[in-house]
Protein backbone atom coordinates (compact mmCIF):
# COMPACT_ATOMS: atom_id res chain seq x y z
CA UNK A 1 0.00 0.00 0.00
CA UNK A 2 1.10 3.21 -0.94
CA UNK A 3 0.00 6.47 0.86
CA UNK A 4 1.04 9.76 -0.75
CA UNK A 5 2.00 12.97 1.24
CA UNK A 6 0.34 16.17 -0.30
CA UNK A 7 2.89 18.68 -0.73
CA UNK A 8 3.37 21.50 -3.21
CA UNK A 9 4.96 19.48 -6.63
CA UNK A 10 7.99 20.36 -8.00
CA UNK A 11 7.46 22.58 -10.77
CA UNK A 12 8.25 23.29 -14.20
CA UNK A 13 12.18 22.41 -13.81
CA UNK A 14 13.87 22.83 -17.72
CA UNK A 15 15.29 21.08 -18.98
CA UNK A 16 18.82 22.65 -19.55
CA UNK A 17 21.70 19.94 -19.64
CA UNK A 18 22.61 20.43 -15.70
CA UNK A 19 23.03 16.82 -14.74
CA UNK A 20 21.23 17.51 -11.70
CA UNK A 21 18.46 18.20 -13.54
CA UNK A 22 17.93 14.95 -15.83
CA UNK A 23 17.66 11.11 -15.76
CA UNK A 24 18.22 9.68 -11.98
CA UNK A 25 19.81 13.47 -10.45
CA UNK A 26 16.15 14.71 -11.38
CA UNK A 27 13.91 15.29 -8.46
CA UNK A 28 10.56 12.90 -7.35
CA UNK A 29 7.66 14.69 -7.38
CA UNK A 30 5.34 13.08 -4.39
CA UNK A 31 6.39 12.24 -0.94
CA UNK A 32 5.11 7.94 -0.22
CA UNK A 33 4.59 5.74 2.24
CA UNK A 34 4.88 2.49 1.28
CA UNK A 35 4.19 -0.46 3.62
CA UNK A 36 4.80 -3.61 1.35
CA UNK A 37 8.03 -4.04 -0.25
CA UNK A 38 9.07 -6.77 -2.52
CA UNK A 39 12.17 -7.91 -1.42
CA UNK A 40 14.65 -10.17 -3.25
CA UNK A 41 16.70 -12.49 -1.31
CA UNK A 42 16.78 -12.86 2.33
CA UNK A 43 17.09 -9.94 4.64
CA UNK A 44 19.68 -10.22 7.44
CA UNK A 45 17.93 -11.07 10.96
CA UNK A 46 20.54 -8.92 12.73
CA UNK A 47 19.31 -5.45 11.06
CA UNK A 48 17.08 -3.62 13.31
CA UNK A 49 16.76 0.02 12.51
CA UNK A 50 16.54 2.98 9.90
CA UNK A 51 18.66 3.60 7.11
CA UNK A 52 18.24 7.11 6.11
CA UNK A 53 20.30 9.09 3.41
CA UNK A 54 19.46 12.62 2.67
CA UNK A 55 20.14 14.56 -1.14
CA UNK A 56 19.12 17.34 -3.06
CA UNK A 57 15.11 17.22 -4.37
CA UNK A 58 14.13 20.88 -5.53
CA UNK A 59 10.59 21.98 -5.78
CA UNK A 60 11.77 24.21 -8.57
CA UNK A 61 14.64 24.96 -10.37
CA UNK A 62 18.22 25.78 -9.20
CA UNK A 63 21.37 26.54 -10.44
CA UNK A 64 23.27 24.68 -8.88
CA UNK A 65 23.18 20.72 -7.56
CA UNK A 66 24.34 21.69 -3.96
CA UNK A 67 21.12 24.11 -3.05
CA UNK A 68 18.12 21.97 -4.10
CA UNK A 69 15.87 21.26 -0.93
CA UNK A 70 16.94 18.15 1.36
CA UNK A 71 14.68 14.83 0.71
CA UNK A 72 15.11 12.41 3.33
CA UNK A 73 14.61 8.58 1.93
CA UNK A 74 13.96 5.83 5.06
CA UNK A 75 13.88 2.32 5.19
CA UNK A 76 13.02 0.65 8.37
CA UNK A 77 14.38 -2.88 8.67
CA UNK A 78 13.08 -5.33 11.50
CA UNK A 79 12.82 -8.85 12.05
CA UNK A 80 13.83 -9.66 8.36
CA UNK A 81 11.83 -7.55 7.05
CA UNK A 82 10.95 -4.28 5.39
CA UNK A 83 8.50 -2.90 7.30
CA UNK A 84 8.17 0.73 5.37
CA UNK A 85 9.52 3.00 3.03
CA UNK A 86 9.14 7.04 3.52
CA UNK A 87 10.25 10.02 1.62
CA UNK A 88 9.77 13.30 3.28
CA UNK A 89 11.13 17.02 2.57
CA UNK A 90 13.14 18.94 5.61
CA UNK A 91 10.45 21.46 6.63
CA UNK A 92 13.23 23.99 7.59
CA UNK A 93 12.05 27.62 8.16
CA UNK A 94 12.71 28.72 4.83
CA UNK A 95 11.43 25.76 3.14
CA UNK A 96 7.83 26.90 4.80
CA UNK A 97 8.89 30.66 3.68
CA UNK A 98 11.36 31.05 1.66
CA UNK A 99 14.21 34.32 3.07
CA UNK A 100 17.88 34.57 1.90
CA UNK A 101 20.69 33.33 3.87
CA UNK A 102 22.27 36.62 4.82
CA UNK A 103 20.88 39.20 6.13
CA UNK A 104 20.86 43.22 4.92
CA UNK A 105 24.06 43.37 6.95
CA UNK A 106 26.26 40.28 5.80
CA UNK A 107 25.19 38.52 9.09
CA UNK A 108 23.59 35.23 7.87
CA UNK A 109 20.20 33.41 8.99
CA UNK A 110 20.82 30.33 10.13
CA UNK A 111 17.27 29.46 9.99
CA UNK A 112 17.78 29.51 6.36
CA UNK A 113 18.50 26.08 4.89
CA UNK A 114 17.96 23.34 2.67
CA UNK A 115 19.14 20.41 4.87
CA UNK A 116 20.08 18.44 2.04
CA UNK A 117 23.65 17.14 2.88
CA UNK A 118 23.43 14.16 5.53
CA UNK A 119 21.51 13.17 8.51
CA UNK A 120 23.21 12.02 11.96
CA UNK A 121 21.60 10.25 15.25
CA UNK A 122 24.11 11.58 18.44
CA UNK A 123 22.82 11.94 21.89
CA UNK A 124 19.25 10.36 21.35
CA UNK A 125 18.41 12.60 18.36
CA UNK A 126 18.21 12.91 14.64
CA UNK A 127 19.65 15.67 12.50
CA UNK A 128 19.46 16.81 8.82
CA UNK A 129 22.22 18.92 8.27
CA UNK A 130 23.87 21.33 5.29
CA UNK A 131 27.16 23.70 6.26
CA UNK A 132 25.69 26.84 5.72
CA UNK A 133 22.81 26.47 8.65
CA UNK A 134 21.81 25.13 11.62
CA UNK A 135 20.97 21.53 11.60
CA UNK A 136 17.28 20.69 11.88
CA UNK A 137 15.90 17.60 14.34
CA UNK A 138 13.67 14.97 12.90
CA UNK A 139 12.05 11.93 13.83
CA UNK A 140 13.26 8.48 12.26
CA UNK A 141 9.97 8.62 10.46
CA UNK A 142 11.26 11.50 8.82
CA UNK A 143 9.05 14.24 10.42
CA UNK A 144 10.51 17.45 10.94
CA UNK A 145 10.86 18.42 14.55
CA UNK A 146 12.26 22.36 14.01
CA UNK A 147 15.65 24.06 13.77
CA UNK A 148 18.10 22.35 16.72
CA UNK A 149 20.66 25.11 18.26
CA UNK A 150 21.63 23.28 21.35
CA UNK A 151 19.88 24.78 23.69
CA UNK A 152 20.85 28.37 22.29
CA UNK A 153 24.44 27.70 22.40
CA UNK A 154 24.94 27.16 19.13
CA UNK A 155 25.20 30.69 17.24
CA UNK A 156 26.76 29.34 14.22
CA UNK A 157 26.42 26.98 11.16
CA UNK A 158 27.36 23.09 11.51
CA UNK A 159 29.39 21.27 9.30
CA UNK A 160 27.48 18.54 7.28
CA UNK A 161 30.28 16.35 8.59
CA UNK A 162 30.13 15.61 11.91
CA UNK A 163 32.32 13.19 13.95
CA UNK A 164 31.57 10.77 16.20
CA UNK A 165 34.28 9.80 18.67
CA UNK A 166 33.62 6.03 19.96
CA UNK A 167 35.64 5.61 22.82
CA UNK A 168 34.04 9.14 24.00
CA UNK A 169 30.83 9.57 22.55
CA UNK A 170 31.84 13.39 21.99
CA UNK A 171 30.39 14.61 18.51
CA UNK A 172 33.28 16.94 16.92
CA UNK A 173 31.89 19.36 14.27
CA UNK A 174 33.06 22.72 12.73
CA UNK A 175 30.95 26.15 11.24
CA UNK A 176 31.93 28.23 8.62
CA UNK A 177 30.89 30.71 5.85
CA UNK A 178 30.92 34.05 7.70
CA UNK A 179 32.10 36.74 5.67
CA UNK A 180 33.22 38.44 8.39
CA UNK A 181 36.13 37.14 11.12
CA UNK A 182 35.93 34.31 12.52
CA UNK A 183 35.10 32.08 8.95
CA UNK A 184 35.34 29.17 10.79
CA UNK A 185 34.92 27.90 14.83
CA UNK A 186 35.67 24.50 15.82
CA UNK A 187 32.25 22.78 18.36
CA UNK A 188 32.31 19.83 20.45
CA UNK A 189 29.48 18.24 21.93
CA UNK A 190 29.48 15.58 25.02
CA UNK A 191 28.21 12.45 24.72
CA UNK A 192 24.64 13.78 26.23
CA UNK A 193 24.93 15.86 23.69
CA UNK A 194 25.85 19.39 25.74
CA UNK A 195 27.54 21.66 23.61
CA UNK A 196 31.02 22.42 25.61
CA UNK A 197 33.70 23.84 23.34
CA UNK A 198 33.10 26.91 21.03
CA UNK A 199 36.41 28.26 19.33
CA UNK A 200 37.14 30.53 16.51
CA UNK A 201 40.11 29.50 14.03
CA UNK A 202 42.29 32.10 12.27
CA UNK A 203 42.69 31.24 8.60
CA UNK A 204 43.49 33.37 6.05
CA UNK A 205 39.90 34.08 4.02
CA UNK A 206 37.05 31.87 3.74
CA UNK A 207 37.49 28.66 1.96
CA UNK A 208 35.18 26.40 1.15
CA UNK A 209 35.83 24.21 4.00
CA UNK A 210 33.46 21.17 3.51
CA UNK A 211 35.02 18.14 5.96
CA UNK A 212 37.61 17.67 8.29
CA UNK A 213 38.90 14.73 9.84
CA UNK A 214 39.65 13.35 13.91
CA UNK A 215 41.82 11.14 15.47
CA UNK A 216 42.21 9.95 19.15
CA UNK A 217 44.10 12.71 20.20
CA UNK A 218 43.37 15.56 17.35
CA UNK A 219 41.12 16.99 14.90
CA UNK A 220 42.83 18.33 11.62
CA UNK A 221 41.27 21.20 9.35
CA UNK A 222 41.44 21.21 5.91
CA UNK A 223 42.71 25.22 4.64
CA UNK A 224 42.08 24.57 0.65
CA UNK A 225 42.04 27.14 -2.04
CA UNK A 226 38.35 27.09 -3.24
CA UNK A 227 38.27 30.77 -1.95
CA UNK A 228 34.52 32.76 -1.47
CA UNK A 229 34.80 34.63 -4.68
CA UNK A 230 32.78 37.86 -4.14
CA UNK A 231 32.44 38.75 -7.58
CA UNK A 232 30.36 35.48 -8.44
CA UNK A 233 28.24 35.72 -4.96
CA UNK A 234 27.20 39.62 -6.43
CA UNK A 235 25.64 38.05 -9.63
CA UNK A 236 23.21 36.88 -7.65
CA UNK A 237 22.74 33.51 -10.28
CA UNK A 238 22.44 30.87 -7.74
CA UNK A 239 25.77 29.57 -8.31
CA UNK A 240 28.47 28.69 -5.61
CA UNK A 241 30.06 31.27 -4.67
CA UNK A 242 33.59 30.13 -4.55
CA UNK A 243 36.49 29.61 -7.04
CA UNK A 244 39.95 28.13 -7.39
CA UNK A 245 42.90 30.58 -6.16
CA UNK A 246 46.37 29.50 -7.39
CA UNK A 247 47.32 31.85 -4.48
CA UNK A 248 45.73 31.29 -1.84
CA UNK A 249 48.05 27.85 -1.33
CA UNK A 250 46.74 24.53 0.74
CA UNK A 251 47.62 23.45 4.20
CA UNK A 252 46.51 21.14 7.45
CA UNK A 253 45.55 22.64 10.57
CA UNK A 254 46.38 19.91 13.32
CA UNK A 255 44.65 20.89 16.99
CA UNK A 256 45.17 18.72 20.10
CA UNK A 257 41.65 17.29 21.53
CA UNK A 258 43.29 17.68 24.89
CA UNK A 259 43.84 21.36 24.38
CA UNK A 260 41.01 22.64 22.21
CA UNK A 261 41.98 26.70 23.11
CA UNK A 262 45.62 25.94 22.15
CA UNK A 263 47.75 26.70 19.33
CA UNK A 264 46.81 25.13 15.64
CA UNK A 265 49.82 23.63 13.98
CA UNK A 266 49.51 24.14 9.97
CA UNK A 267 51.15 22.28 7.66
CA UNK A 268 51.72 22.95 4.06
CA UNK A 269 50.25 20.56 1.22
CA UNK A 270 50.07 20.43 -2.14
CA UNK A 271 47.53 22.71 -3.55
CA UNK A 272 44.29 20.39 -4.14
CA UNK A 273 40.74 20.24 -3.02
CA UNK A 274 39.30 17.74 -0.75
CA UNK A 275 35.11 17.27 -0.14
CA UNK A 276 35.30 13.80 1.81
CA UNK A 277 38.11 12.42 4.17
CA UNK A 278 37.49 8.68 4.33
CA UNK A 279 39.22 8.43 7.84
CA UNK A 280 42.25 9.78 10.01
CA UNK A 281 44.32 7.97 12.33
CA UNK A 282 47.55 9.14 14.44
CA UNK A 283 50.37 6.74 14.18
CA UNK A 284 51.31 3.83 16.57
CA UNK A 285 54.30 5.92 17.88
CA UNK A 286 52.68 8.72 18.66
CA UNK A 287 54.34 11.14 16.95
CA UNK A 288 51.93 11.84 13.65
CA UNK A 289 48.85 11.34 11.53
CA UNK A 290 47.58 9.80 8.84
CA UNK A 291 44.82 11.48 6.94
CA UNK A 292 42.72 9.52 3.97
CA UNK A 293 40.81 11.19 1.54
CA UNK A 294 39.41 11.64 -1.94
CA UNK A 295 41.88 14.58 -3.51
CA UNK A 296 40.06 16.67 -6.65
CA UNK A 297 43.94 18.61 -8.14
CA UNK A 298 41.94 21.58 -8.75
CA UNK A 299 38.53 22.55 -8.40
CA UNK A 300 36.13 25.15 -9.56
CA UNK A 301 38.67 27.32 -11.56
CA UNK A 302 36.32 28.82 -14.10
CA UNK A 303 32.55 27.93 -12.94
CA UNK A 304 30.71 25.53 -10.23
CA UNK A 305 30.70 22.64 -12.27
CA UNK A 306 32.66 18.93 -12.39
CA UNK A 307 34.76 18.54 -14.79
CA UNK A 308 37.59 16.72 -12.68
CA UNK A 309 38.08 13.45 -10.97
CA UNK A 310 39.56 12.92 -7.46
CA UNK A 311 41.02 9.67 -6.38
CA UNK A 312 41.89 8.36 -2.88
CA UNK A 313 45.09 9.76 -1.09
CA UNK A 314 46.89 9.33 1.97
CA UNK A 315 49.04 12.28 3.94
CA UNK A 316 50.99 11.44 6.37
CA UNK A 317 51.97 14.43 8.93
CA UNK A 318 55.34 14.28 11.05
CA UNK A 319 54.08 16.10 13.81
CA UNK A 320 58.42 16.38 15.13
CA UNK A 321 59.94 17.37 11.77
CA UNK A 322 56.90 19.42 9.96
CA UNK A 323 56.90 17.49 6.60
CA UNK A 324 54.02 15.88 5.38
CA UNK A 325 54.48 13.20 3.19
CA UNK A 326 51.71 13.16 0.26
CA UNK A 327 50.76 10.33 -1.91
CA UNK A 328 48.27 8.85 -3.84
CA UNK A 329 46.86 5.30 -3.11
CA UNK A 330 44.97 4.04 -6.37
CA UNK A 331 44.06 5.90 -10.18
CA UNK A 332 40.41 4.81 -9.57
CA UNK A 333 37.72 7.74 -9.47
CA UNK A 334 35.96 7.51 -6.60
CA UNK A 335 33.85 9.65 -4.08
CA UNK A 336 31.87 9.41 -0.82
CA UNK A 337 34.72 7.25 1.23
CA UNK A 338 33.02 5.50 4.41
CA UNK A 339 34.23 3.21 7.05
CA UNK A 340 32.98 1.38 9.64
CA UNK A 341 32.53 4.11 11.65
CA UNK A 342 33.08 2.37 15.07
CA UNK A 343 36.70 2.87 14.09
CA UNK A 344 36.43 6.50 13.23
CA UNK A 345 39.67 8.14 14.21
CA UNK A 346 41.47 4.41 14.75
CA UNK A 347 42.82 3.05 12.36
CA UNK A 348 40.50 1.06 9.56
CA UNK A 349 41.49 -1.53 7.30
CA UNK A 350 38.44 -0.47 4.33
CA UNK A 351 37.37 2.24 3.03
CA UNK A 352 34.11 1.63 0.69
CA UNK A 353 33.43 4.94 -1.99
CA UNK A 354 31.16 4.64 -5.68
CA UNK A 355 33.19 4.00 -8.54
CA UNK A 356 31.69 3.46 -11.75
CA UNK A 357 29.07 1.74 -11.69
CA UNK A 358 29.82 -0.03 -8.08
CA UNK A 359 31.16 0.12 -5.13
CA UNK A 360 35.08 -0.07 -4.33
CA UNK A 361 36.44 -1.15 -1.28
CA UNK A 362 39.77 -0.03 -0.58
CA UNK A 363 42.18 -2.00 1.85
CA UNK A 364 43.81 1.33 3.47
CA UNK A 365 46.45 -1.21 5.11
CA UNK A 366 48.22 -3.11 1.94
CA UNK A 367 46.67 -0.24 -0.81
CA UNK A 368 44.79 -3.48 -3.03
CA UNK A 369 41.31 -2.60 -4.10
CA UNK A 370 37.76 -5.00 -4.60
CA UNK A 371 35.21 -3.45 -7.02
CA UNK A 372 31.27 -4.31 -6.71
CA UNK A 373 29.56 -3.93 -9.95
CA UNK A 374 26.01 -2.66 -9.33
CA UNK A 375 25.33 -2.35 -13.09
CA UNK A 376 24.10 -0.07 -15.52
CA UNK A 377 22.22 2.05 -13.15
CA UNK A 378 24.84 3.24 -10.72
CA UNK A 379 25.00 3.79 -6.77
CA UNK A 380 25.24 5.73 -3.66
CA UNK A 381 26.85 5.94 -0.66
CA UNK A 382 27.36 2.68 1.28
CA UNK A 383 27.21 2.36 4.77
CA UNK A 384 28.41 -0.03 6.52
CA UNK A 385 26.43 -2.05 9.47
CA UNK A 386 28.01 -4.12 11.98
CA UNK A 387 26.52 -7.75 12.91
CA UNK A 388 26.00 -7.86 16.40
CA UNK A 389 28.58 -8.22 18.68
CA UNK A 390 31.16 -8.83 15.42
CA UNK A 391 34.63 -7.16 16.22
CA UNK A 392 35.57 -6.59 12.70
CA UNK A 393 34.56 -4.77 9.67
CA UNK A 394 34.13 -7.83 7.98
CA UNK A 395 31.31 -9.16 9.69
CA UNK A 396 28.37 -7.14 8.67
CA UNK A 397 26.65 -5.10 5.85
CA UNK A 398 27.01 -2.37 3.60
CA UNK A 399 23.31 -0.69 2.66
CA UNK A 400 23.29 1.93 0.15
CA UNK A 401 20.40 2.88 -2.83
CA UNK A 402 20.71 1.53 -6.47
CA UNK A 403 19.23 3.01 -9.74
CA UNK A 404 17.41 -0.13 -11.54
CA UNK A 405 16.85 1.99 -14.98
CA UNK A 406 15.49 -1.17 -16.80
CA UNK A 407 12.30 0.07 -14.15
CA UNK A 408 13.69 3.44 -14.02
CA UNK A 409 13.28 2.23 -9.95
CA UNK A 410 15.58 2.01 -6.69
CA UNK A 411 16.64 -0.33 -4.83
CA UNK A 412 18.16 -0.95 -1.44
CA UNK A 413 20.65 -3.40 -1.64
CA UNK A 414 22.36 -5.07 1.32
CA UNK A 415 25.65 -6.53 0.34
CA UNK A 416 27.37 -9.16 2.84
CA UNK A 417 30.98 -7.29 3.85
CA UNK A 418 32.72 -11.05 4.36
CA UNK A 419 31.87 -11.17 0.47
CA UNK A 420 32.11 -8.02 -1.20
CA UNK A 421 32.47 -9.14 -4.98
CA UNK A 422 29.44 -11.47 -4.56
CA UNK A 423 25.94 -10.88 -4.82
CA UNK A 424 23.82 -9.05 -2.55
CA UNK A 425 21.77 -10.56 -0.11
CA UNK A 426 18.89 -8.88 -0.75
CA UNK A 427 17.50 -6.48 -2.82
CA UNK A 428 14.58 -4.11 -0.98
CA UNK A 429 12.46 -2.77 -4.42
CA UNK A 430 11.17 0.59 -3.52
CA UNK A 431 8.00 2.60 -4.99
CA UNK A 432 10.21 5.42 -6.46
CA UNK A 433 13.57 6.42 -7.55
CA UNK A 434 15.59 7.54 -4.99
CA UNK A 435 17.25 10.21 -6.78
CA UNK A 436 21.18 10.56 -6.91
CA UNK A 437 22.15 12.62 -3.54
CA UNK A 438 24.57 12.62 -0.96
CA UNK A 439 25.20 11.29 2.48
CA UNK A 440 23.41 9.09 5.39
CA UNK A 441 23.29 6.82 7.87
CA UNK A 442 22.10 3.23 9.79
CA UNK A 443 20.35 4.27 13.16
CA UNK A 444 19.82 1.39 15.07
CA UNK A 445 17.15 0.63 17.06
């Protein structure tokens, strides 16, 4: 049975060659509810939760693939079975009634916000989260609860890239995009989710500063030169507002967890651009990091487009000497890096991004690389789910939607991590098309 949410339709989007405007990057109109799911194959006992991933699904037409409204797509998986699918907008402020992001006097609104990036569960609740906002709480059925500032101590935006410490529980995020001193300030919530730590960074302009990474004992900042480009942001054409500077250089800001007020230690990198760090580790003597991530060599030098491909590197940062060795761990395209996040911060064995048409798992310890073909169709984001009790990341699942265009269709397909090259284990058939988007997550229940 499929209900279906009333909600004003996307309209009229043209049809102008953007790629986030055609075949599977093209929004759904209706928001379901779907309570009986084919499923083919066997669904594992063991799951017991909500997969949620969260993307871009404009009610009308942008310019640009990174400002299109948030669309939440749910699964919830119990007792071997798939008990429902949802779809539901983020009913942010501004998605009720629509105001700019900045105000008359450069200050922004951080009620204003398409909360189309990710979604993360930390300290009992659920949040839909873009950079340049607040995040906004919802429900794991995918009801919007309201605009979530900590209890008024959060004055600021919050990255869409959170981390999750597990020996702590402490959630580590960042804010940026203020025009004005201080561009970016470093947050840190308990693990009851109090906000404790609020502290401005000094960098040189403001970057587009998308992720960061953690370790252990440190969280590392990522100083690249896609530089706010006033010029563009005055055009007022709904394109990103930031360019490539060949002089603005590249560099690591290293900051000791144990010292959150003290001094950040930059290190200089080859210029590059990086959207998703796969993981971070300090080394077993204690004396540096290791930083994984999907490396673009340049990116938006003449518009907002993609017209380069990033592949997975490694960094390695002598914290003694200064020197940072760079290098790059397979030619593959890839994006969206995820581990088993249980070992964010520690050091992981796999890394699992899309490739062309499938998933890759890289082996981060001996650099060797397993591809799953998904097919014509192409992926998303794979997360990985741990069996119950398992110690190791290779006893469990990875979940992520599938585009079936032989039924122009999704799936969600759950793929058995002790046997990553072989078929999945089941195959959940959903109502819609999930369209292309970005990040999310397994809550479990």
């Amino acid at each position: 049975m499929t209900d279906t949410h009333d909600v004003a339709p996307a309209d009229n989007l043209p049809a102008t060659g953007n790629f986030f405007q055609t075949g599977n990057y093209a929004p759904v109109p209706d928001e379901l509810t779907e309570y009986s799911l084919q499923v083919d194959g066997a669904i594992p006992a063991d799951l017991d939760g909500w997969y949620l991933r969260n993307g871009p699904n404009p009610r009308q037409a942008t310019a640009h693939w990174f400002t299109g409204d948030g669309m939440i797509h749910g699964v919830r998986i119990e007792d071997g079975q798939a008990k429902w699918y949802r779809n539901r907008w983020v009913r942010t402020d501004s998605f009720i009634k629509d105001f700019p992001l900045y105000n008359a006097d450069g200050t922004r609104n951080l009620r204003s916000a398409v909360a189309n990036t990710h979604v993360v569960n930390h300290a009992g609740k659920t949040l839909a989260l873009v950079e340049s906002s607040l995040p906004y709480e919802i429900t794991n059925d995918l009801e919007t609860v309201g605009a979530y500032d900590f209890g008024g101590k959060l004055v600021d935006s919050m990255t869409a890239h959170p981390k999750i410490c597990p020996t702590t529980g402490e959630m580590h995020f960042f804010g940026y995009g203020n025009i004005f001193a201080p561009h970016v300030t470093y947050h840190r919530a308990d693990a009851n989710g109090e906000l404790v730590i609020n502290r401005p960074l000094e960098v040189k302009a403001l970057t587009m500063m998308h992720d960061f990474a953690m370790t252990a004992k440190h969280v590392i900042f990522m100083d690249l030169p896609v530089v706010f480009n006033m010029d563009v942001a005055m055009k007022g054409e709904g394109d990103m507002p930031y360019r490539w500077d060949d002089s603005y250089g590249a560099r690591l800001g290293v900051l000791s967890r144990d010292d959150p007020f003290g001094e950040v230690r930059w290190f200089e990198i080859d210029p590059c651009y990086v959207f998703h760090v796969a993981n971070a580790h300090d080394t077993a003597d204690g004396n540096g990091i290791v930083l994984q991530a999907v490396r673009y060599p340049e990116l938006w030098r003449d518009n907002g487009g993609f017209d380069v491909e990033a592949v997975l590197w490694s960094w390695t940062i002598d914290l003694a000497s200064g020197a940072v060795t760079e290098r790059q761990l397979d030619d593959r395209a890839v994006e969206f890096p995820r581990i088993d996040d249980r070992l964010a911060g520690l050091p992981a064995r796999y890394s699992v991004s899309v490739g062309a048409n499938g998933w890759v798992r890289h082996d981060l310890q001996t650099g060797s690389a397993v591809v799953h073909d998904l097919g014509a169709g192409g992926p998303g984001e794979a997360v990985f789910v741990p069996a119950s009790g398992a110690p190791d990341e290779g006893s469990g699942w990875y979940l992520g939607y599938v585009y079936d265009p032989a039924r122009d269709g999704s799936d969600l397909v759950i793929l058995d991590a002790s046997d990553f090259a072989g078929d999945p284990v089941a195959r959940i058939k959903l109502p819609t098309r999930v369209p292309y988007g970005f990040h999310g997550n397994w809550i479990s229940a």
